[in-house]
PDB file of N, CA and C in Angstrom:
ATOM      1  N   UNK A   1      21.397  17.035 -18.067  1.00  0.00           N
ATOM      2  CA  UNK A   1      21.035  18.442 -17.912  1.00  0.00           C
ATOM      3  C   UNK A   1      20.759  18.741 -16.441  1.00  0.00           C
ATOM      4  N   UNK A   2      20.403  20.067 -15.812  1.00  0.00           N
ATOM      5  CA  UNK A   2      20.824  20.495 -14.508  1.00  0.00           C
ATOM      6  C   UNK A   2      19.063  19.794 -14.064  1.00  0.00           C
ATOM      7  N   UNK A   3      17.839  19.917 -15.067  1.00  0.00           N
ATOM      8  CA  UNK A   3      16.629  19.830 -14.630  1.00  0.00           C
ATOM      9  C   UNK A   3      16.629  17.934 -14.825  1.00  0.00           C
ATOM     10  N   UNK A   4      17.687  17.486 -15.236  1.00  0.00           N
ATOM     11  CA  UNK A   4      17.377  15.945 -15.142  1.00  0.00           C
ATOM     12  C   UNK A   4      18.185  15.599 -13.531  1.00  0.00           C
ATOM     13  N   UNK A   5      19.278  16.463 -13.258  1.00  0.00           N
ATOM     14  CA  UNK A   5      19.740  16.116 -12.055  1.00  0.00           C
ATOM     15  C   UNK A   5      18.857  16.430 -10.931  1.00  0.00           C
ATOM     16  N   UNK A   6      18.028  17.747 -11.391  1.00  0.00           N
ATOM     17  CA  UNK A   6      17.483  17.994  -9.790  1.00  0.00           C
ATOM     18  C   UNK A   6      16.241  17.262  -9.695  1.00  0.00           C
ATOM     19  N   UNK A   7      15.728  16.283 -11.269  1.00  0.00           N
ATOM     20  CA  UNK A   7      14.689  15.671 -10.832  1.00  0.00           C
ATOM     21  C   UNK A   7      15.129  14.096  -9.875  1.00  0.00           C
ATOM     22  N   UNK A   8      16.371  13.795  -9.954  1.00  0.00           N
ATOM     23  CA  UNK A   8      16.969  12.755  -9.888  1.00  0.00           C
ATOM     24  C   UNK A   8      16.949  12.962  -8.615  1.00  0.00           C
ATOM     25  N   UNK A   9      17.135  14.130  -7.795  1.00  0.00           N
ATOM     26  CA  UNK A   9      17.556  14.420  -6.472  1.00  0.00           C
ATOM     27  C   UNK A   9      16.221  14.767  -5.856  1.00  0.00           C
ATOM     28  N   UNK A  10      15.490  14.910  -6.313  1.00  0.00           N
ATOM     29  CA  UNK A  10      14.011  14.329  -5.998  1.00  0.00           C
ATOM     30  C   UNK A  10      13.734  13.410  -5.532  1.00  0.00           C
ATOM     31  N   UNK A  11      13.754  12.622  -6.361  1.00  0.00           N
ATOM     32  CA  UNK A  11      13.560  11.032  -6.817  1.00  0.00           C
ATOM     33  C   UNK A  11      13.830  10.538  -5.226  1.00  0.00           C
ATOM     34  N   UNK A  12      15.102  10.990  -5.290  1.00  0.00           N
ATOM     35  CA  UNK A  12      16.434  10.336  -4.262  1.00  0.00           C
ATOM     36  C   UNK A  12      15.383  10.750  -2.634  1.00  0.00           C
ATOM     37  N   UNK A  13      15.360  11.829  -2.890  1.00  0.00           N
ATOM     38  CA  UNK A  13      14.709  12.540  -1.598  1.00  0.00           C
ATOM     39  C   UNK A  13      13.399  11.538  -1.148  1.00  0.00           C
ATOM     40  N   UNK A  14      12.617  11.574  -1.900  1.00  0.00           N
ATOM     41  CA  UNK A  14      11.316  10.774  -1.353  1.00  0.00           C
ATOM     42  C   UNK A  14      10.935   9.281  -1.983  1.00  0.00           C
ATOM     43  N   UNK A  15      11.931   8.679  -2.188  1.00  0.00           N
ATOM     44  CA  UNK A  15      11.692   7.006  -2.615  1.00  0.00           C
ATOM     45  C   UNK A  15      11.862   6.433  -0.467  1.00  0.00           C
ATOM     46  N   UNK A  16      12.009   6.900   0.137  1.00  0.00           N
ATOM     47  CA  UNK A  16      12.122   6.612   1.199  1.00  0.00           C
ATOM     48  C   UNK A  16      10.672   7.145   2.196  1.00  0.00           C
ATOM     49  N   UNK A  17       9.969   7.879   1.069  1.00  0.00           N
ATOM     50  CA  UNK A  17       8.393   8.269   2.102  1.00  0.00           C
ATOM     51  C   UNK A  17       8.467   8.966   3.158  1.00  0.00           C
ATOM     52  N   UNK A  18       9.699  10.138   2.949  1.00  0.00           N
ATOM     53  CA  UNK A  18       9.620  11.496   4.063  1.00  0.00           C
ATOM     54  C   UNK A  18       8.531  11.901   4.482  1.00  0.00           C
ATOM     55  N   UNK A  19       8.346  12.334   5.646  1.00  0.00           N
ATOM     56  CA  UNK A  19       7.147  13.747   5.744  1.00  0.00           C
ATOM     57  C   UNK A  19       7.531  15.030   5.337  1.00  0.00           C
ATOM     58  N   UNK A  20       8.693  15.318   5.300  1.00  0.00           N
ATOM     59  CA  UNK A  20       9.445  16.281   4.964  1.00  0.00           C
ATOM     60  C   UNK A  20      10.642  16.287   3.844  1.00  0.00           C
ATOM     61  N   UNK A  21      10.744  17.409   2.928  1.00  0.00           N
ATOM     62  CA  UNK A  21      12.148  17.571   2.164  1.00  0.00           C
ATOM     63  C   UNK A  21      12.331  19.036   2.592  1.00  0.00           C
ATOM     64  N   UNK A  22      13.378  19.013   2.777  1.00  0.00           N
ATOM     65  CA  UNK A  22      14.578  20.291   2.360  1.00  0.00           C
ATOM     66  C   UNK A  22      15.025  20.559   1.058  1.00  0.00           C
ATOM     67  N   UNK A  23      14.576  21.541   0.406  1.00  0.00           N
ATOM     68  CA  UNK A  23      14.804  21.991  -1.168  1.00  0.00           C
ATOM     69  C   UNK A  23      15.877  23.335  -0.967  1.00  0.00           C
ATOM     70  N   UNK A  24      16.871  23.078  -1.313  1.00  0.00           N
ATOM     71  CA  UNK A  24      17.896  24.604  -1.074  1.00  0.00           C
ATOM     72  C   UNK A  24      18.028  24.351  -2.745  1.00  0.00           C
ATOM     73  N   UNK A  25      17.270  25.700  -2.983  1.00  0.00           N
ATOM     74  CA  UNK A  25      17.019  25.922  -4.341  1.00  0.00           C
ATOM     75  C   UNK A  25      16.994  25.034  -5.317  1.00  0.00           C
ATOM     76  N   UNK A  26      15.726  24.875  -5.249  1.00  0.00           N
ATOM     77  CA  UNK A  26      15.509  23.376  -6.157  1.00  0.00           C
ATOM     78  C   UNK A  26      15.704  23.789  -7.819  1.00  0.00           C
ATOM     79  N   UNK A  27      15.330  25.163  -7.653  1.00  0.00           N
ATOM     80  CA  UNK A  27      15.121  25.982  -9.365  1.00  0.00           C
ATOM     81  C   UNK A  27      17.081  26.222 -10.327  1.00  0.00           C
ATOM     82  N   UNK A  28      17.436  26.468  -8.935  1.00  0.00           N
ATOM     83  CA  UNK A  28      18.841  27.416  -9.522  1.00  0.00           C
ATOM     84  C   UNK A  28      19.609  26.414 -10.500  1.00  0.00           C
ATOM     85  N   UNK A  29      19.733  27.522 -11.296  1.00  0.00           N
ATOM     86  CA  UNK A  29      20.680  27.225 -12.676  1.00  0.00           C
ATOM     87  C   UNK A  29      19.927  27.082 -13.488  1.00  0.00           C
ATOM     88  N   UNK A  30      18.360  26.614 -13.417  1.00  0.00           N
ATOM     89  CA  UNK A  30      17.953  26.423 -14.586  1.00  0.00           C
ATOM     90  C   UNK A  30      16.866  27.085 -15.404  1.00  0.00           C
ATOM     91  N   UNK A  31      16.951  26.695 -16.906  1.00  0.00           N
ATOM     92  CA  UNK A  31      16.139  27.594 -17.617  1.00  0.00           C
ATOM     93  C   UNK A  31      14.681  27.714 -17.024  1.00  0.00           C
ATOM     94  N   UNK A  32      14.075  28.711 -17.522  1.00  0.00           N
ATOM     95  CA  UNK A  32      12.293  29.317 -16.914  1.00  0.00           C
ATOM     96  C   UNK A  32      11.892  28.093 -17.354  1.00  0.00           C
ATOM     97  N   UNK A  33      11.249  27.257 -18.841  1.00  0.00           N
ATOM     98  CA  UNK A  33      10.815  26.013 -18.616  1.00  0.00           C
ATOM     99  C   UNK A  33      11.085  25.022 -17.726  1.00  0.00           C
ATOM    100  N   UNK A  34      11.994  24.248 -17.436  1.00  0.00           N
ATOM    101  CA  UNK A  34      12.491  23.348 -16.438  1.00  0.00           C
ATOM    102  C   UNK A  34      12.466  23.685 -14.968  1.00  0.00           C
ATOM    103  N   UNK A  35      12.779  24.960 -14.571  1.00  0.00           N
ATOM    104  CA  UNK A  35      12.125  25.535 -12.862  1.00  0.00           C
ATOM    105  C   UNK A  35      10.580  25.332 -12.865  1.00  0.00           C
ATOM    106  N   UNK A  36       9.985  25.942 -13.950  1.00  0.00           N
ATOM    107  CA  UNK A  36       8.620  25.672 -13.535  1.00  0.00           C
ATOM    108  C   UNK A  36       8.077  24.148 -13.652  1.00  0.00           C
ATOM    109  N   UNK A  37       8.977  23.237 -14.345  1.00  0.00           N
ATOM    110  CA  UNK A  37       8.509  21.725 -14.248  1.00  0.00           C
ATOM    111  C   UNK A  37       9.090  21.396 -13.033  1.00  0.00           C
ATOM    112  N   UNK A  38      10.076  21.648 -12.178  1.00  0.00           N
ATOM    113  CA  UNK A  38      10.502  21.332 -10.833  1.00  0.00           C
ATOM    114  C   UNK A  38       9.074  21.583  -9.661  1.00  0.00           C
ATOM    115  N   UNK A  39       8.826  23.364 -10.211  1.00  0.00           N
ATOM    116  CA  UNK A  39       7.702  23.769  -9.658  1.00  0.00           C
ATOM    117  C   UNK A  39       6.863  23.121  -9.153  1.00  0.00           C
ATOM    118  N   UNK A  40       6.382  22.635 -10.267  1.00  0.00           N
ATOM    119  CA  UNK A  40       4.661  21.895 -10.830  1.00  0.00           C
ATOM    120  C   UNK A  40       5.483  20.295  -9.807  1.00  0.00           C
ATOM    121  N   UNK A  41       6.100  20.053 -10.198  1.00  0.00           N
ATOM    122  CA  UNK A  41       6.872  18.582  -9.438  1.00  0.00           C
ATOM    123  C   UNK A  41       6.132  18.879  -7.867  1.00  0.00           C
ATOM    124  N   UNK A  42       6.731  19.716  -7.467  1.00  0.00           N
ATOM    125  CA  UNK A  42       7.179  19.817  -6.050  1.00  0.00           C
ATOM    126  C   UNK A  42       6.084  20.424  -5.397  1.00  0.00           C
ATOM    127  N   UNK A  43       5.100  20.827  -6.068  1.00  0.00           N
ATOM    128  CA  UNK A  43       3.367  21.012  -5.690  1.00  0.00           C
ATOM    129  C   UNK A  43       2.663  19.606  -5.723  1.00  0.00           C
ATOM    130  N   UNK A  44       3.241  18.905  -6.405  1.00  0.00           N
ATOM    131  CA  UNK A  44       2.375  17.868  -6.268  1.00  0.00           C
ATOM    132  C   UNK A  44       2.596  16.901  -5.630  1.00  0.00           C
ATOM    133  N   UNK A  45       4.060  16.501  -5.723  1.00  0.00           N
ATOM    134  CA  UNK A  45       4.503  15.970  -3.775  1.00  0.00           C
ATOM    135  C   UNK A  45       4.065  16.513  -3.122  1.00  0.00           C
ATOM    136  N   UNK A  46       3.897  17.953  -2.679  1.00  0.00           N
ATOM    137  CA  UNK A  46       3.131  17.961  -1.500  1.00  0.00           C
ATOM    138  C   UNK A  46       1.797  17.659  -1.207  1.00  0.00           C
ATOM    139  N   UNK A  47       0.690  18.027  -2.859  1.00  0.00           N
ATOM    140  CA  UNK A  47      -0.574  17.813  -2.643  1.00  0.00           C
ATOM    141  C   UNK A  47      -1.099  16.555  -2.793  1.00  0.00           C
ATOM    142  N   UNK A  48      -0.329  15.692  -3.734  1.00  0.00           N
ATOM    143  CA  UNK A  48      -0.661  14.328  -3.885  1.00  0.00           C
ATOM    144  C   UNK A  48       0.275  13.124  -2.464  1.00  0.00           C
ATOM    145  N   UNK A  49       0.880  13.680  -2.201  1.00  0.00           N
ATOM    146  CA  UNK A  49       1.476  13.102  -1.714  1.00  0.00           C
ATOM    147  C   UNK A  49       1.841  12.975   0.199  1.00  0.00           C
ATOM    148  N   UNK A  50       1.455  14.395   0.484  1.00  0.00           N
ATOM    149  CA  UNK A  50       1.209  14.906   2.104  1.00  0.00           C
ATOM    150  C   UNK A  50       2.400  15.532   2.352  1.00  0.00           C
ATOM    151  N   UNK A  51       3.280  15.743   1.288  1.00  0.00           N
ATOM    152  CA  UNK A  51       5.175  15.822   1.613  1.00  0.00           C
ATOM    153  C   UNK A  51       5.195  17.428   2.347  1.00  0.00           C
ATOM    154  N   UNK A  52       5.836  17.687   3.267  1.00  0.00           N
ATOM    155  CA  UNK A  52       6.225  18.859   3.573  1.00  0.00           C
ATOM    156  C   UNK A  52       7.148  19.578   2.390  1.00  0.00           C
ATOM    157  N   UNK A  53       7.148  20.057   2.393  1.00  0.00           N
ATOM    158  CA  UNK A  53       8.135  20.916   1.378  1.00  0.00           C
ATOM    159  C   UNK A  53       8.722  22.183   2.436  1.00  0.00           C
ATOM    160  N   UNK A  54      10.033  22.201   2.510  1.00  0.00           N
ATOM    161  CA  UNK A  54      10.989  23.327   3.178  1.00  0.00           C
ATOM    162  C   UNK A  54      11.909  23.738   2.316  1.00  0.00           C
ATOM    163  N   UNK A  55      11.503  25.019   1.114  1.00  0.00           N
ATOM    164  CA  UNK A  55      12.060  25.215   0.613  1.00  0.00           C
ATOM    165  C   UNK A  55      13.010  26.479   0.495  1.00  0.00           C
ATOM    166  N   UNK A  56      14.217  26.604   0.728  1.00  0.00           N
ATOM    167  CA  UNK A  56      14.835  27.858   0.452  1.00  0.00           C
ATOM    168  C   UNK A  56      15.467  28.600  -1.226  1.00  0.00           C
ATOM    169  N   UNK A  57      15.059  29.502  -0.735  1.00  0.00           N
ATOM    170  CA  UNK A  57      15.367  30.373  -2.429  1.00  0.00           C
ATOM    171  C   UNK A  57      15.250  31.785  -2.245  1.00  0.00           C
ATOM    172  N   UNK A  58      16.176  32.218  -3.494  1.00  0.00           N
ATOM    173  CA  UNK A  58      16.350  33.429  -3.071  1.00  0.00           C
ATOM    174  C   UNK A  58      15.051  34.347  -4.187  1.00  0.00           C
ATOM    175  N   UNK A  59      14.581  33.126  -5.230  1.00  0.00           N
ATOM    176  CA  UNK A  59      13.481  33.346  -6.413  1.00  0.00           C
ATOM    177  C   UNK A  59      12.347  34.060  -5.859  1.00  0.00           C
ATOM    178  N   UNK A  60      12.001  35.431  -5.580  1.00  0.00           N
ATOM    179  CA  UNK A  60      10.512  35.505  -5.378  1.00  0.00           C
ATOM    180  C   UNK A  60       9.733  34.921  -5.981  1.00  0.00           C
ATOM    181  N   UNK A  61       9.613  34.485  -6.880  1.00  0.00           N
ATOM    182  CA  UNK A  61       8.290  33.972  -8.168  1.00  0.00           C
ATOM    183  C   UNK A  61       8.781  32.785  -7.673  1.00  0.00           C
ATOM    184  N   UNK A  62       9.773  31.539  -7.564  1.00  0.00           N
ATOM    185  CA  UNK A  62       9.731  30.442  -6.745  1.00  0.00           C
ATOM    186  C   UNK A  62       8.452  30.057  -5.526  1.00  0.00           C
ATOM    187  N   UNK A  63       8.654  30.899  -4.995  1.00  0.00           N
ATOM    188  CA  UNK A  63       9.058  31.159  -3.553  1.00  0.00           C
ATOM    189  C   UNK A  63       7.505  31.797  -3.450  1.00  0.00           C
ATOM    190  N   UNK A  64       6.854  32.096  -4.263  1.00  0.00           N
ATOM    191  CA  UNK A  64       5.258  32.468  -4.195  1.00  0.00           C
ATOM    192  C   UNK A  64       4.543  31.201  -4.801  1.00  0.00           C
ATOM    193  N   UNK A  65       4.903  30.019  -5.084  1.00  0.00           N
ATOM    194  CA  UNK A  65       4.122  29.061  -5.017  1.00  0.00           C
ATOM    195  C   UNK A  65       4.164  28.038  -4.029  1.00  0.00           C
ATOM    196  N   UNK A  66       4.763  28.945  -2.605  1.00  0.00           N
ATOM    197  CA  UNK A  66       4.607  28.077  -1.361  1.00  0.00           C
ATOM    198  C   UNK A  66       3.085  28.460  -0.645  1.00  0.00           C
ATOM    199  N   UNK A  67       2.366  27.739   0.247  1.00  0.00           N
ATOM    200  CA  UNK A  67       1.218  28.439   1.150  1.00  0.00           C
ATOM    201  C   UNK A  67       1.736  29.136   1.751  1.00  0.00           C
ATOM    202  N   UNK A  68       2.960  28.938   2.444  1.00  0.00           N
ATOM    203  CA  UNK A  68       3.471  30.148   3.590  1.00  0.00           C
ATOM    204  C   UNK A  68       5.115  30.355   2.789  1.00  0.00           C
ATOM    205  N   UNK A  69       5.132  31.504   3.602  1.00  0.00           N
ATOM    206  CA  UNK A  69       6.996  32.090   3.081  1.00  0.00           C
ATOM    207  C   UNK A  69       7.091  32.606   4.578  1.00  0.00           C
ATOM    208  N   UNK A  70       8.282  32.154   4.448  1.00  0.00           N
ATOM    209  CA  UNK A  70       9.073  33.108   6.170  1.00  0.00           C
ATOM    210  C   UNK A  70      10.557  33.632   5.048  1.00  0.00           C
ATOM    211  N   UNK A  71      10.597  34.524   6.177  1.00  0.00           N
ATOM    212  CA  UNK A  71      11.843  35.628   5.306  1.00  0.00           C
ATOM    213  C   UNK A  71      12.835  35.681   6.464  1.00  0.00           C
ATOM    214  N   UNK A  72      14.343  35.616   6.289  1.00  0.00           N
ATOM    215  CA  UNK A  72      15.363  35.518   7.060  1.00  0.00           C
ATOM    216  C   UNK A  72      15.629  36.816   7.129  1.00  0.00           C
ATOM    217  N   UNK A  73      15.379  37.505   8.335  1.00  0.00           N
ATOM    218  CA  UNK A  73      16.077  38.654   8.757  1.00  0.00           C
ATOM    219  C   UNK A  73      16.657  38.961   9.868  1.00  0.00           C
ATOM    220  N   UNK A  74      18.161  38.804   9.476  1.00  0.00           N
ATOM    221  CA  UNK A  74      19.214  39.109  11.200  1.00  0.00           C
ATOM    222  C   UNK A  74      18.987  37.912  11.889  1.00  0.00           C
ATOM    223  N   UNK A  75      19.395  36.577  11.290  1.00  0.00           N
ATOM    224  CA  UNK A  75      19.231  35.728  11.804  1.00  0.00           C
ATOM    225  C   UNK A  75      17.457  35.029  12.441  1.00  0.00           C
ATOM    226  N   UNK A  76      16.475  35.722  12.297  1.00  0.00           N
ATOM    227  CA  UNK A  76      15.045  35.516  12.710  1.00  0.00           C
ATOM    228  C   UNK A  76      13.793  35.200  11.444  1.00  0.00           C
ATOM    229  N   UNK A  77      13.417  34.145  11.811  1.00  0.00           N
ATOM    230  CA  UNK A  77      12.071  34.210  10.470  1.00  0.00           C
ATOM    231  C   UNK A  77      11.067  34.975  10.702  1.00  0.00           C
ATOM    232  N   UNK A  78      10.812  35.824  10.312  1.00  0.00           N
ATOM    233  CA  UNK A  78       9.854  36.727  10.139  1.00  0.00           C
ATOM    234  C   UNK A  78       8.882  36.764   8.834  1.00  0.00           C
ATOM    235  N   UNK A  79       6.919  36.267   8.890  1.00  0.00           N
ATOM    236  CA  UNK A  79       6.333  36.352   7.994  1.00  0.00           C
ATOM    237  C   UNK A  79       5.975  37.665   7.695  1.00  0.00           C
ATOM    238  N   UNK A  80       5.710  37.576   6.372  1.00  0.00           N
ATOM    239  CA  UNK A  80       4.999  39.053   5.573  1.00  0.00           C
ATOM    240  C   UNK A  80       3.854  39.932   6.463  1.00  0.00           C
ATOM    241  N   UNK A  81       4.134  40.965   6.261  1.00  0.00           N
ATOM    242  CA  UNK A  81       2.763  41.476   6.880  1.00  0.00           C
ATOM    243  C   UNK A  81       1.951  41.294   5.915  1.00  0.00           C
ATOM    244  N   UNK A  82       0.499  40.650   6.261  1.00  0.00           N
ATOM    245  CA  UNK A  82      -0.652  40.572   5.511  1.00  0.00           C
ATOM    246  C   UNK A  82      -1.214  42.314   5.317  1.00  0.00           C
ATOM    247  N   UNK A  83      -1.663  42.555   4.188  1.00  0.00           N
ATOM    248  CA  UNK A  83      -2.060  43.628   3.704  1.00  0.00           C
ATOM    249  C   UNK A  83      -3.749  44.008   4.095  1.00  0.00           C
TER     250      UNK A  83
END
C-alpha cells in the first residue's frame, strides 16, 4: 500500500541518523487515516528523535503540524504574517 511505502521511505531516510529529512509530500496519495499516521510518524522523529523535518506540501492541514511554515512566493520564502 502507498502508506507502507512511504513508511519504508522513512525507514530508509533515517536508519543512517540524519539531522535532517526532506519530505516532498510525505501524505500524497493517501487515505485521511494513513497521512495522519505518517503525521504522528514524522512528529515524533522530530521530537523523539532531534530530526529536522523539511517538509514540502501543498496540504494546508499537513503543513499546520509543522512549528514553522514558509510559503513559496515568486520564487522567495516568505512567513505568515502573525495576526
Amino acid at each position: 500500500s502507498g502508506g507502507q511505502e512511504q513508511r519504508v521511505g522513512i525507514a530508509r531516510a533515517i536508519v543512517a541518523h540524519p539531522k535532517v529529512v526532506v519530505a516532498d509530500e510525505p501524505t500524497g496519495s493517501l487515505d485521511v487515516d494513513t497521512s495522519q499516521q505518517i503525521q504522528v510518524l514524522l512528529q515524533r522523529l522530530n521530537r523523539e528523535l532531534n530530526i529536522t523535518m523539511v517538509m514540502v506540501t501543498h496540504d494546508r492541514d499537513v503543513a499546520s503540524i509543522a512549528s514553522r511554515q514558509l510559503t513559496l512566493d515568486r520564487g522567495k520564502f516568505v512567513e505568515p504574517i502573525s495576526a
